[in-house]
PDB file of N, CA and C in Angstrom:
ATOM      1  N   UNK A   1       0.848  -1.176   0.000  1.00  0.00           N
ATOM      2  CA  UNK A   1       0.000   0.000   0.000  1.00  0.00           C
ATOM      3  C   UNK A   1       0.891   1.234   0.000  1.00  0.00           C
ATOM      4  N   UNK A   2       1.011   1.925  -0.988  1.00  0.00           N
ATOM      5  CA  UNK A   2       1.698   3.069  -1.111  1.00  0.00           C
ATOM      6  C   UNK A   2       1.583   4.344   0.123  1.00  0.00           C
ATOM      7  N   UNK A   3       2.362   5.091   0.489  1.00  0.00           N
ATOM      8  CA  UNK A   3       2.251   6.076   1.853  1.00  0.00           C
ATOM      9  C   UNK A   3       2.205   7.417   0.930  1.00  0.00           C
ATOM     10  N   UNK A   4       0.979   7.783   1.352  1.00  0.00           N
ATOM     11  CA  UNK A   4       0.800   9.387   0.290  1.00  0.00           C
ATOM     12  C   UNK A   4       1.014  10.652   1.240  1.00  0.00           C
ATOM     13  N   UNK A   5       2.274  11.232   1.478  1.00  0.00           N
ATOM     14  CA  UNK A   5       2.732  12.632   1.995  1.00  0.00           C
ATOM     15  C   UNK A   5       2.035  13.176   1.408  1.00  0.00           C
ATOM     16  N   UNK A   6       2.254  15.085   2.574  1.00  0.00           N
ATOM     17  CA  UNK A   6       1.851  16.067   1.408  1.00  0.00           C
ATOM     18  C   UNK A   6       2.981  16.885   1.228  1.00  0.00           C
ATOM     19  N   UNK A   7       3.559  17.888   0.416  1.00  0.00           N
ATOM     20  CA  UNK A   7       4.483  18.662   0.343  1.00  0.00           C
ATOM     21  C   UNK A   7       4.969  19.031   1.704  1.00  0.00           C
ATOM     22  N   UNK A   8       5.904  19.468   1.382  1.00  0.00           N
ATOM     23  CA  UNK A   8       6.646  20.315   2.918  1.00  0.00           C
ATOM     24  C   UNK A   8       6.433  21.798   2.624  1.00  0.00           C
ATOM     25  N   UNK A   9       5.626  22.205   3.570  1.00  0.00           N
ATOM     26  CA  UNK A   9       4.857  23.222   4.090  1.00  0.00           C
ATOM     27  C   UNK A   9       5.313  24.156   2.920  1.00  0.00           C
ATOM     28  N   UNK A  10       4.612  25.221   1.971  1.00  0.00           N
ATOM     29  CA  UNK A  10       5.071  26.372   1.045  1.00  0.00           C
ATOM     30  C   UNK A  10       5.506  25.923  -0.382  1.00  0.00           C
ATOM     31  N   UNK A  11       6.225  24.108  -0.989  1.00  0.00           N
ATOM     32  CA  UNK A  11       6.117  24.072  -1.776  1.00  0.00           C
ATOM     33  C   UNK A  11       4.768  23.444  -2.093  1.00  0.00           C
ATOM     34  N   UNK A  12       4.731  23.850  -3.927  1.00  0.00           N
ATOM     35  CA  UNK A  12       4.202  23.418  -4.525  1.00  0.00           C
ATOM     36  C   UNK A  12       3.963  21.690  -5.500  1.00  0.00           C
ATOM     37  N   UNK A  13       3.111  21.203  -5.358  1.00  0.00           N
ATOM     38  CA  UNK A  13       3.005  19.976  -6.064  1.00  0.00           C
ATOM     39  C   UNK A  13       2.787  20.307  -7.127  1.00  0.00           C
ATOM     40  N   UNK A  14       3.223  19.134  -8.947  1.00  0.00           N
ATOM     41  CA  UNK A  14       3.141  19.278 -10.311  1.00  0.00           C
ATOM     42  C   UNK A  14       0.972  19.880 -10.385  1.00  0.00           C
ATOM     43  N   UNK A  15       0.281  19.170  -9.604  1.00  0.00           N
ATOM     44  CA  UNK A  15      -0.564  19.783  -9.535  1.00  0.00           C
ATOM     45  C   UNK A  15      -1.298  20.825  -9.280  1.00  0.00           C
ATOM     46  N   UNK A  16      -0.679  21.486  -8.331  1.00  0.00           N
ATOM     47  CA  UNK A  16      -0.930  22.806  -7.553  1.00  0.00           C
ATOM     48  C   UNK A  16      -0.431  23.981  -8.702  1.00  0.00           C
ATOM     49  N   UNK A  17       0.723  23.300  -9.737  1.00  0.00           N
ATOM     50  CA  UNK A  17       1.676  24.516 -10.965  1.00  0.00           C
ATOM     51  C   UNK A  17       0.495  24.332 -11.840  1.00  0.00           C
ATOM     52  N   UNK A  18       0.008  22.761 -12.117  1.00  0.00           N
ATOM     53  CA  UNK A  18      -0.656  22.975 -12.941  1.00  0.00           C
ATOM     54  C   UNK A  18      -2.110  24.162 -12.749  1.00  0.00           C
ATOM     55  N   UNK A  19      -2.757  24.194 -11.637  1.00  0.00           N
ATOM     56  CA  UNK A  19      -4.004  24.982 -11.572  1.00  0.00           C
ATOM     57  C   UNK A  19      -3.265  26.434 -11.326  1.00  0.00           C
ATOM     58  N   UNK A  20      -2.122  26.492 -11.028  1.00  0.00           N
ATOM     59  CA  UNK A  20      -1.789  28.233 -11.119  1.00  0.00           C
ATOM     60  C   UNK A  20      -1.558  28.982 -12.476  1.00  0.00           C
ATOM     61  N   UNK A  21      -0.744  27.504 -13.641  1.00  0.00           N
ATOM     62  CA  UNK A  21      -0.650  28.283 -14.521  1.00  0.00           C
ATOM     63  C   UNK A  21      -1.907  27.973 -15.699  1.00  0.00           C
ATOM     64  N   UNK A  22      -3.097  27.267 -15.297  1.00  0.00           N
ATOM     65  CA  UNK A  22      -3.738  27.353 -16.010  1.00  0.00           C
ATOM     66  C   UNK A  22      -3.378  25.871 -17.183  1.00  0.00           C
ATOM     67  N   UNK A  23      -2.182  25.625 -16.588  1.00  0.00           N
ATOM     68  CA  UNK A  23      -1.589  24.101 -17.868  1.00  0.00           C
ATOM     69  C   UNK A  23      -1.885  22.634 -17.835  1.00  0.00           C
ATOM     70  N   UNK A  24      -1.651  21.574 -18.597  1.00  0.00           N
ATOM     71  CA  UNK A  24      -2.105  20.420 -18.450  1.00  0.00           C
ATOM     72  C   UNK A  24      -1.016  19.935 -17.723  1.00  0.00           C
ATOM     73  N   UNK A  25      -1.155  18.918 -17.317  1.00  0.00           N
ATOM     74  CA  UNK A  25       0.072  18.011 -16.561  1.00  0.00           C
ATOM     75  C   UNK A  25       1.173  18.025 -17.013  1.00  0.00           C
ATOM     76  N   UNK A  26       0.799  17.272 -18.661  1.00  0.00           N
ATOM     77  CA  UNK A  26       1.794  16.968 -19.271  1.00  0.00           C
ATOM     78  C   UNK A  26       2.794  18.084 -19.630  1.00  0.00           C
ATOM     79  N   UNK A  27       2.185  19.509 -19.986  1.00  0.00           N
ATOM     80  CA  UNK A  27       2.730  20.611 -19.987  1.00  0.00           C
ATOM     81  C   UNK A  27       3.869  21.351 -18.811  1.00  0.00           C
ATOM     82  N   UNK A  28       3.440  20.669 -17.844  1.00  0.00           N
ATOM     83  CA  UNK A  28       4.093  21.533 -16.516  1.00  0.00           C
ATOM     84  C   UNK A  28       5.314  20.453 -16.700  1.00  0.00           C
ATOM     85  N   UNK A  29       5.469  19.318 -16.781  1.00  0.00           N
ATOM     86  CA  UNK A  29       6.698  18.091 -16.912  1.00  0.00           C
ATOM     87  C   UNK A  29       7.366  18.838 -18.033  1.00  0.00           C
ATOM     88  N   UNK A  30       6.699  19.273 -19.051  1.00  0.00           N
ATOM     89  CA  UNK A  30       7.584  19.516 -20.106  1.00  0.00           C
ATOM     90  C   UNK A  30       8.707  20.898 -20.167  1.00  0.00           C
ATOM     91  N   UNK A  31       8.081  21.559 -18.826  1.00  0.00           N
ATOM     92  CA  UNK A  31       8.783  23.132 -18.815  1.00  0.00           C
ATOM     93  C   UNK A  31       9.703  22.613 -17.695  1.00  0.00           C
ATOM     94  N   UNK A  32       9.388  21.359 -16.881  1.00  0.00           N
ATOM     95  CA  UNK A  32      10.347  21.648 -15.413  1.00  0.00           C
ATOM     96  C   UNK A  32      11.690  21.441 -16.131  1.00  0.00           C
ATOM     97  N   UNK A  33      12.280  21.638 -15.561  1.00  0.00           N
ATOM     98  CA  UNK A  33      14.111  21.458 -15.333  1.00  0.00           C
ATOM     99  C   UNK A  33      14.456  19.970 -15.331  1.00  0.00           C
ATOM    100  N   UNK A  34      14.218  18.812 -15.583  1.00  0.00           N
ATOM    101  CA  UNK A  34      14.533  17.617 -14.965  1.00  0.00           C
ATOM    102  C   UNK A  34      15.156  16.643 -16.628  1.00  0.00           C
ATOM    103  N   UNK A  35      15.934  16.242 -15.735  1.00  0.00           N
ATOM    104  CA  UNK A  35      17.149  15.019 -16.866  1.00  0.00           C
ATOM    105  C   UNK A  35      16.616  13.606 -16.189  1.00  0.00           C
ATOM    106  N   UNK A  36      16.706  12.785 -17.219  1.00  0.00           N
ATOM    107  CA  UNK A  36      17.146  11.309 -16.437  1.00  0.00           C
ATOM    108  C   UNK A  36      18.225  11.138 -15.989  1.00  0.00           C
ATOM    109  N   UNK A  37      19.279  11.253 -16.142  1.00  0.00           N
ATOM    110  CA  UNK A  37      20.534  11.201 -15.773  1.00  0.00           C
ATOM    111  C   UNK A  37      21.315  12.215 -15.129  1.00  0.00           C
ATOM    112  N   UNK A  38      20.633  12.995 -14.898  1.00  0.00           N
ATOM    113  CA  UNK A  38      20.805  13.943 -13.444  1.00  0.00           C
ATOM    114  C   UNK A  38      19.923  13.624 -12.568  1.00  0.00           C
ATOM    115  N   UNK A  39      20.273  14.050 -11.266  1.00  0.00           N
ATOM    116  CA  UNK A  39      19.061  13.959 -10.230  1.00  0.00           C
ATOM    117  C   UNK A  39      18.524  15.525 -10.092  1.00  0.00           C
ATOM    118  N   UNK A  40      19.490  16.683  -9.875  1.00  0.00           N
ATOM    119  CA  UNK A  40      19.412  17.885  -9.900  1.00  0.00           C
ATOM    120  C   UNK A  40      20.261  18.832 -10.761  1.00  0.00           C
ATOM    121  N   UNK A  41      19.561  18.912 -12.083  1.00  0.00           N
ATOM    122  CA  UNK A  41      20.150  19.511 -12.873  1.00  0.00           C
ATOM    123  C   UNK A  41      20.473  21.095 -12.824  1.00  0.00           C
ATOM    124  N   UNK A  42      21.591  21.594 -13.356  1.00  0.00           N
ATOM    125  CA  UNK A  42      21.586  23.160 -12.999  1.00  0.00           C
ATOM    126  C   UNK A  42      20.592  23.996 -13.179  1.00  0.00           C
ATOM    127  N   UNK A  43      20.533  25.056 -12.482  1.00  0.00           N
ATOM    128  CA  UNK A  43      19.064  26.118 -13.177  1.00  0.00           C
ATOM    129  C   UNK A  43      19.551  26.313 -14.536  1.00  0.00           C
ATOM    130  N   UNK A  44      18.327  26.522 -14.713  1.00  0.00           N
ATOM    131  CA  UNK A  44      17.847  27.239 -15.886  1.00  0.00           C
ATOM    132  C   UNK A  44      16.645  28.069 -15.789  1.00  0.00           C
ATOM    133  N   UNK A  45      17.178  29.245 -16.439  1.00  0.00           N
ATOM    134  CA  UNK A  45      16.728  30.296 -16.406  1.00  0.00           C
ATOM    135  C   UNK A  45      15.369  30.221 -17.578  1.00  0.00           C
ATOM    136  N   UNK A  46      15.256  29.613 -18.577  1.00  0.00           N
ATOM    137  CA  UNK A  46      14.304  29.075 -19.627  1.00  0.00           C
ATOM    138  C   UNK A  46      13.448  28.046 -19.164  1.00  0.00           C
ATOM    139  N   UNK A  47      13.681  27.616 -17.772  1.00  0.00           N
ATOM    140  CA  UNK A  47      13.078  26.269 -17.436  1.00  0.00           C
ATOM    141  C   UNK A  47      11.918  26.740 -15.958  1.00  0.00           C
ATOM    142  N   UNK A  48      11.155  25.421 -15.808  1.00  0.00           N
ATOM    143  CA  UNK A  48      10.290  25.726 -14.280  1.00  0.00           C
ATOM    144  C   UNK A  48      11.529  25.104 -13.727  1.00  0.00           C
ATOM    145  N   UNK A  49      12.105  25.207 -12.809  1.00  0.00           N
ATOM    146  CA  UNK A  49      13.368  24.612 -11.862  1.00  0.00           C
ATOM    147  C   UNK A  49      12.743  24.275 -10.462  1.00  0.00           C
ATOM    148  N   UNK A  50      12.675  22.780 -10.169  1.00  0.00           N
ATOM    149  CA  UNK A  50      11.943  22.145  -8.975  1.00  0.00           C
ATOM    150  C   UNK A  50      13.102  22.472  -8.432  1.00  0.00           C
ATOM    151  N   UNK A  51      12.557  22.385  -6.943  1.00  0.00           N
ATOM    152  CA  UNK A  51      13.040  22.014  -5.809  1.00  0.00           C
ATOM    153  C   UNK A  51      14.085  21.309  -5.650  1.00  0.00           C
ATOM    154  N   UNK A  52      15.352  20.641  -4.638  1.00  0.00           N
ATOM    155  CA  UNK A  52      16.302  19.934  -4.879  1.00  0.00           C
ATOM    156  C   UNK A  52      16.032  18.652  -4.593  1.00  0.00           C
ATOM    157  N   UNK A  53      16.333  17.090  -4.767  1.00  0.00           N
ATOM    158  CA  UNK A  53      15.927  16.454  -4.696  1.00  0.00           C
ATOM    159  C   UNK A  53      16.578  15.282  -4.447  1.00  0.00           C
ATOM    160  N   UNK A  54      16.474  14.288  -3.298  1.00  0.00           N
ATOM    161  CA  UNK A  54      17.514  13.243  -2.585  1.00  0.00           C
ATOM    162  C   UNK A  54      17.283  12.017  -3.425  1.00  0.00           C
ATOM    163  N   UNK A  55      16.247  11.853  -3.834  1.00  0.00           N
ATOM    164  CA  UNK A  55      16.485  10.757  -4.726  1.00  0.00           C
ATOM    165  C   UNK A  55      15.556  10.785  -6.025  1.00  0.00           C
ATOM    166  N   UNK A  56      16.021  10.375  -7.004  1.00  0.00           N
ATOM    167  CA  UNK A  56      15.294   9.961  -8.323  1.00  0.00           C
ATOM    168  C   UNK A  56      13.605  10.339  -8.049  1.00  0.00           C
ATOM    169  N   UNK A  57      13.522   9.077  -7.490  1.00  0.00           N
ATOM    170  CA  UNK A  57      11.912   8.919  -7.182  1.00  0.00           C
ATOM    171  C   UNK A  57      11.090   9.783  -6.195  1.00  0.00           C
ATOM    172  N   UNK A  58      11.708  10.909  -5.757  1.00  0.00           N
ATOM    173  CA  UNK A  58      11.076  12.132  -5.206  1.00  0.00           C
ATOM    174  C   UNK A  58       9.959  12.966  -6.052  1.00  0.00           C
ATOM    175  N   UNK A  59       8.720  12.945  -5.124  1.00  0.00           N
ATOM    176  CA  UNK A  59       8.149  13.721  -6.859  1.00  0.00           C
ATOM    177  C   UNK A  59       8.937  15.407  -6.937  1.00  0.00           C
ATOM    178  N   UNK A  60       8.539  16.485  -7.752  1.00  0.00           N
ATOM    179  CA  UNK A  60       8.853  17.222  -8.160  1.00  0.00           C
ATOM    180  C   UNK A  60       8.222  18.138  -7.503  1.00  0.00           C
ATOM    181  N   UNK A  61       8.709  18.518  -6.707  1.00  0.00           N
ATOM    182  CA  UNK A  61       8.239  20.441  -5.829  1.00  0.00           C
ATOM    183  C   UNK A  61       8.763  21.358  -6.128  1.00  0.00           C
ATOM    184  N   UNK A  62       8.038  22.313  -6.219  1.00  0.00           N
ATOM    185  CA  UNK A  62       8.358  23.630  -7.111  1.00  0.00           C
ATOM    186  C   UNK A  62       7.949  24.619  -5.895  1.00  0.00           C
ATOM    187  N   UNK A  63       8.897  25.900  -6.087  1.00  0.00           N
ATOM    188  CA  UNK A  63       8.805  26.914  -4.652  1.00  0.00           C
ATOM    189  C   UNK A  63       8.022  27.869  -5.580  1.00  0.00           C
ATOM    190  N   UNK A  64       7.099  28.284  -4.751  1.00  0.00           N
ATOM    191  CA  UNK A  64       5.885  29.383  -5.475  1.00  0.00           C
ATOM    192  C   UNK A  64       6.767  30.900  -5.820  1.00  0.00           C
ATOM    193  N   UNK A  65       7.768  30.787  -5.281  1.00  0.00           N
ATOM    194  CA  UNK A  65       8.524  32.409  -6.154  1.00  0.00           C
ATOM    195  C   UNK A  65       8.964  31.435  -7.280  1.00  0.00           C
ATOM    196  N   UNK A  66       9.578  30.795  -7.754  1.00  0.00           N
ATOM    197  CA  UNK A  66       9.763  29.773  -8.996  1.00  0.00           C
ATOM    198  C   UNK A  66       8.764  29.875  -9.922  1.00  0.00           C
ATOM    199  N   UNK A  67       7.437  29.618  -9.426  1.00  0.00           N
ATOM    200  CA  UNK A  67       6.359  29.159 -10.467  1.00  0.00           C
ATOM    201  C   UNK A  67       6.430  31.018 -10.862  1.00  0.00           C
ATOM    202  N   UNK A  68       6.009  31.495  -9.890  1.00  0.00           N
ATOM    203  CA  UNK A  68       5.641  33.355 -10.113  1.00  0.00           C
ATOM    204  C   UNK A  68       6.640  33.447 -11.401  1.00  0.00           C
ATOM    205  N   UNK A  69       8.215  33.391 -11.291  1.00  0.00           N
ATOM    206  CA  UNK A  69       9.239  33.818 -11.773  1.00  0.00           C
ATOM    207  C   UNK A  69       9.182  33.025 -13.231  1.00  0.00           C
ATOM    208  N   UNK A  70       8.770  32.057 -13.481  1.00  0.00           N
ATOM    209  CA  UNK A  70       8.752  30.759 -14.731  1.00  0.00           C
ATOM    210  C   UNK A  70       7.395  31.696 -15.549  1.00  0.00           C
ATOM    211  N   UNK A  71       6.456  31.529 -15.066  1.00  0.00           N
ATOM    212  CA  UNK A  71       5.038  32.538 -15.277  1.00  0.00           C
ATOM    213  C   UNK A  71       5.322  34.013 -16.188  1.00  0.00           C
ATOM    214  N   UNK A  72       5.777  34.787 -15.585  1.00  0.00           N
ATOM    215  CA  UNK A  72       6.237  36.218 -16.151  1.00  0.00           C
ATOM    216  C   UNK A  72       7.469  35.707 -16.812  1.00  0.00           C
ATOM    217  N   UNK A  73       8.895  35.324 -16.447  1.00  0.00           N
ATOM    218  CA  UNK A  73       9.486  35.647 -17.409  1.00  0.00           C
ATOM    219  C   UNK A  73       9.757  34.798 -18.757  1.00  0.00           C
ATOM    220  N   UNK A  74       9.196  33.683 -18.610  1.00  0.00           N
ATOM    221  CA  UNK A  74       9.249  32.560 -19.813  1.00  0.00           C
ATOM    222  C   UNK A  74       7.545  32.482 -20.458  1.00  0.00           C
ATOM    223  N   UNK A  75       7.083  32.731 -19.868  1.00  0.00           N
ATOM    224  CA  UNK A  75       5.393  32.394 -20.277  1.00  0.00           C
ATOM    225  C   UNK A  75       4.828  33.631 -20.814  1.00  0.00           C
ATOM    226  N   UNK A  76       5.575  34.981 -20.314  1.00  0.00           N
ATOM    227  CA  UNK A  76       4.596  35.635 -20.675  1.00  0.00           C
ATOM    228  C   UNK A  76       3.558  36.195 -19.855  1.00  0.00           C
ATOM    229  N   UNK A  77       3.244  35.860 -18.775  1.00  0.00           N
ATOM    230  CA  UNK A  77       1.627  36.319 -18.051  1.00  0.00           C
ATOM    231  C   UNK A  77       2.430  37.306 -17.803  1.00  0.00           C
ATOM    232  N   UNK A  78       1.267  38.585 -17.420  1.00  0.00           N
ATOM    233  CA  UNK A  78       1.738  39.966 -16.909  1.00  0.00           C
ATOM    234  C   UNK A  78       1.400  39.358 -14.964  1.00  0.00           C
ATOM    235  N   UNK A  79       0.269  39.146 -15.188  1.00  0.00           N
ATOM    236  CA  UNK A  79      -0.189  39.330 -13.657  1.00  0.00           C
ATOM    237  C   UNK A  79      -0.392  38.054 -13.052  1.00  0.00           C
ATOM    238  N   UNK A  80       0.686  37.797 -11.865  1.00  0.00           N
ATOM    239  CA  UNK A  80       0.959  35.908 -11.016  1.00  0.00           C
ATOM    240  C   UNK A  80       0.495  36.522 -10.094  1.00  0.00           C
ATOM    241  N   UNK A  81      -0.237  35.404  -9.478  1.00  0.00           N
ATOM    242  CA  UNK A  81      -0.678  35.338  -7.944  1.00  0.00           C
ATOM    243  C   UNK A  81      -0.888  33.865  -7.795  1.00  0.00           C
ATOM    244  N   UNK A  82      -0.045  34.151  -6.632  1.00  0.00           N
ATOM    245  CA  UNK A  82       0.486  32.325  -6.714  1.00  0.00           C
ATOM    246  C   UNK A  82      -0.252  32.698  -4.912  1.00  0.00           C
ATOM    247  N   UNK A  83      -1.204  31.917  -4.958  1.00  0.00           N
ATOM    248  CA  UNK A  83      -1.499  31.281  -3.129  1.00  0.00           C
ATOM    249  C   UNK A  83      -1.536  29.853  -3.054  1.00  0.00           C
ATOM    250  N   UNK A  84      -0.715  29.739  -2.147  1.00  0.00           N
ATOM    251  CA  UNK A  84      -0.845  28.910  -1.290  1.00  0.00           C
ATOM    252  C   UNK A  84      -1.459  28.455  -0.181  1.00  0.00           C
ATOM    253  N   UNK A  85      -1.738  27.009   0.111  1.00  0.00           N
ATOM    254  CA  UNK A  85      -2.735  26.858   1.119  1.00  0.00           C
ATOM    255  C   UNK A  85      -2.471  25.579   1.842  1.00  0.00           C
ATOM    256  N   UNK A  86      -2.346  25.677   3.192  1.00  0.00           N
ATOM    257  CA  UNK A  86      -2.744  24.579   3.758  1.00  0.00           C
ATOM    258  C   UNK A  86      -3.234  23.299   3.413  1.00  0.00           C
ATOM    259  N   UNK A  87      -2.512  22.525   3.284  1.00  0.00           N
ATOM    260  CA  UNK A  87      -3.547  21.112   3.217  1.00  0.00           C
ATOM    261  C   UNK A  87      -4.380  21.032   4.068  1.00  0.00           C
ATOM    262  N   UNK A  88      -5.275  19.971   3.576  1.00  0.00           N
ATOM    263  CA  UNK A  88      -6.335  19.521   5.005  1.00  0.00           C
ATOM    264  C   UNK A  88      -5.886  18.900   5.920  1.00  0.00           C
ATOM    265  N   UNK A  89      -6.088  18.821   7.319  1.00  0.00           N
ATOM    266  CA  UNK A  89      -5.533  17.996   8.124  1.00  0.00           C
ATOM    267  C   UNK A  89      -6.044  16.299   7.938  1.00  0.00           C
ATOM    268  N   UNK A  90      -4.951  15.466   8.394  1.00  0.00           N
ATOM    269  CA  UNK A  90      -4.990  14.365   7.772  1.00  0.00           C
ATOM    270  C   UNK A  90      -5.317  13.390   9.174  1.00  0.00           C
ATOM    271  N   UNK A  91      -5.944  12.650   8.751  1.00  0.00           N
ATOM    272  CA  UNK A  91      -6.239  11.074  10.364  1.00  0.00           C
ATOM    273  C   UNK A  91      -4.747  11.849  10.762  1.00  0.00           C
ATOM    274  N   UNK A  92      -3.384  10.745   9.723  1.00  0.00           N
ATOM    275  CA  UNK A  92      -2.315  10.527  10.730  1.00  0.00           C
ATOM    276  C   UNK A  92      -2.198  11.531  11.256  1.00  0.00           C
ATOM    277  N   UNK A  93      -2.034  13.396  10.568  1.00  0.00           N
ATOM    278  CA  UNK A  93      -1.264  14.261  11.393  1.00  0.00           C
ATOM    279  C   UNK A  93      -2.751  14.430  12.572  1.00  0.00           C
ATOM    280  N   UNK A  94      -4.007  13.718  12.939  1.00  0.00           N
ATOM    281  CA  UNK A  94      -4.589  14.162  13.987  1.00  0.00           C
ATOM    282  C   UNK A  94      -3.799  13.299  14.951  1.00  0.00           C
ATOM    283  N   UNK A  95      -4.101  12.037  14.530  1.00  0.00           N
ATOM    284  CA  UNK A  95      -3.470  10.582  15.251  1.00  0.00           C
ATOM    285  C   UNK A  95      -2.195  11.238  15.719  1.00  0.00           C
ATOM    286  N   UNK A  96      -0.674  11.772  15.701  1.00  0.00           N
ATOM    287  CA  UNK A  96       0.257  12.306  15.914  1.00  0.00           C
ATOM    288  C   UNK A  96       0.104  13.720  16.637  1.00  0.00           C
ATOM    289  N   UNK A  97      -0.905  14.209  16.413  1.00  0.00           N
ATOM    290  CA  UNK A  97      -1.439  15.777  17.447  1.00  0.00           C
ATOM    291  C   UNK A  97      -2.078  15.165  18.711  1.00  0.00           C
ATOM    292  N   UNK A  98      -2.602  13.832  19.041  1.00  0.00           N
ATOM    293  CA  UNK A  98      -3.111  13.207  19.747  1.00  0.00           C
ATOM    294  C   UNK A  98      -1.506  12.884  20.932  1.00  0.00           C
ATOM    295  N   UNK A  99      -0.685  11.983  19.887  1.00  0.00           N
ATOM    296  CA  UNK A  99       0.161  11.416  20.492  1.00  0.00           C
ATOM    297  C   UNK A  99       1.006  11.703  21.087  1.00  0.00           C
ATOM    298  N   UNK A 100       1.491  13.579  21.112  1.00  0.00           N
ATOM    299  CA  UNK A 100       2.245  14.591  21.080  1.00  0.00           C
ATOM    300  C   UNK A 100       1.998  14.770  22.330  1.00  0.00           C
ATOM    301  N   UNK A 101       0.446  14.830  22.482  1.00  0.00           N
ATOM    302  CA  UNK A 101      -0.429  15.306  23.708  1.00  0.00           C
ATOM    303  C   UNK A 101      -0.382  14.369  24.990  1.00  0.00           C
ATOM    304  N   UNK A 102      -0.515  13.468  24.202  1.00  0.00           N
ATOM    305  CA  UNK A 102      -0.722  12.346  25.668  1.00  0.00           C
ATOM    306  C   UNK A 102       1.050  12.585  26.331  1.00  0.00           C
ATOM    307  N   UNK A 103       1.889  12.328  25.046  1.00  0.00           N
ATOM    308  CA  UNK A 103       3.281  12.772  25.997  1.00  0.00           C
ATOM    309  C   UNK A 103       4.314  13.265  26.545  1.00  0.00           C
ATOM    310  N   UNK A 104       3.062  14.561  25.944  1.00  0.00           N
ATOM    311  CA  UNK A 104       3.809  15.817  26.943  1.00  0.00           C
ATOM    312  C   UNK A 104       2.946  15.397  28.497  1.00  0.00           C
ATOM    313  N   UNK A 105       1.360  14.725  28.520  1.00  0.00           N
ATOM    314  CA  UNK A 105       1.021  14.905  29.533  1.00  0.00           C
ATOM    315  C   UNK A 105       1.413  14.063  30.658  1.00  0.00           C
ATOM    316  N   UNK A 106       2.082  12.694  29.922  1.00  0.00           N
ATOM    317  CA  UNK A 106       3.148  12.019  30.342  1.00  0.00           C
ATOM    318  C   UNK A 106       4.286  12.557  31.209  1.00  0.00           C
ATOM    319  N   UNK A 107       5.108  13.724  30.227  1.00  0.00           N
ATOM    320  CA  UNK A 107       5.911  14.119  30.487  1.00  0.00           C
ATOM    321  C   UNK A 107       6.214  14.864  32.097  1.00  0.00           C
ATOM    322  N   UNK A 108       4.751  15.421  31.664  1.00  0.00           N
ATOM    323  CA  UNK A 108       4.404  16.686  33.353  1.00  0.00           C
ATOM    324  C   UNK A 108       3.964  16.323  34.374  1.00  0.00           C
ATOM    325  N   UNK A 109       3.912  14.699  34.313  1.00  0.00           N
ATOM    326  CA  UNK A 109       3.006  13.985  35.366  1.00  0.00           C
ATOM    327  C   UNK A 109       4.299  13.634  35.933  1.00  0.00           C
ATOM    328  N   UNK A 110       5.349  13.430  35.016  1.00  0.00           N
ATOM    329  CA  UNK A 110       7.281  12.296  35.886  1.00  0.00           C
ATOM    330  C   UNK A 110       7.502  13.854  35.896  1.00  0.00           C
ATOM    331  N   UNK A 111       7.705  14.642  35.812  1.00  0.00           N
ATOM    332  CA  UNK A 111       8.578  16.359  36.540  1.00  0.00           C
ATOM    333  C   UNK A 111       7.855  16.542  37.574  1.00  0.00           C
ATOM    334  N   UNK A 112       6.550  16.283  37.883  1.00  0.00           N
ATOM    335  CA  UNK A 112       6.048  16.548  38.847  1.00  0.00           C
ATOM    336  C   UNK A 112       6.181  15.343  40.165  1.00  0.00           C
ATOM    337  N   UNK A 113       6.367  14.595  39.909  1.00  0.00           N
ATOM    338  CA  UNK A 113       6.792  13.556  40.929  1.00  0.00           C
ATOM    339  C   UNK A 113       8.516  13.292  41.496  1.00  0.00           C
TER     340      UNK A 113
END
């Protein structure tokens, strides 16, 4: 059963570029920065340039001044407004806001004894 993260807090997912710039999937893959045979290829200034990346199979995060900056100066749009938003909170991160809780209350029950 595959484990589905969400970004780390501020970047963007290939999906999130796609509904900012208005593009298809396949379109946003075709502007990023990415080689097979690199893992992190140099910027480019002509390119969307993801995020840096520890292994191959990392998906592709893009920092919202990136998308803004890819937008105006390669695309063309006059006017970016890139928001960002919160994911929804998830079971696990409640399950883990739960677990946090019980042991800190753990914690204050052995300082106090």
């Amino acid at each position: 059963m595959p484990f589905e993260t969400s970004p780390p807090q501020g970047l963007m997912t290939v999906e999130a570029v796609e509904k900012a710039l208005n593009r298809s999937r396949a379109s946003v893959y075709r502007y990023a920065n990415t080689n097979p045979e690199i893992l992190n290829p140099p910027y480019d200034p002509r390119r969307l340039n993801p995020e840096l990346r520890v292994n191959k199979d990392d998906p592709l995060l893009f920092h919202p001044n990136e998308v803004a900056r890819f937008a105006q100066d390669v695309l063309g749009i006059k006017q970016v407004t890139i928001e960002v938003q919160q994911p929804p909170e998830t079971v696990t991160h409640e399950l883990l806001q739960a677990i946090l809780a019980e042991l800190k209350s753990i914690h204050q029950t052995l300082k106090q004894q």
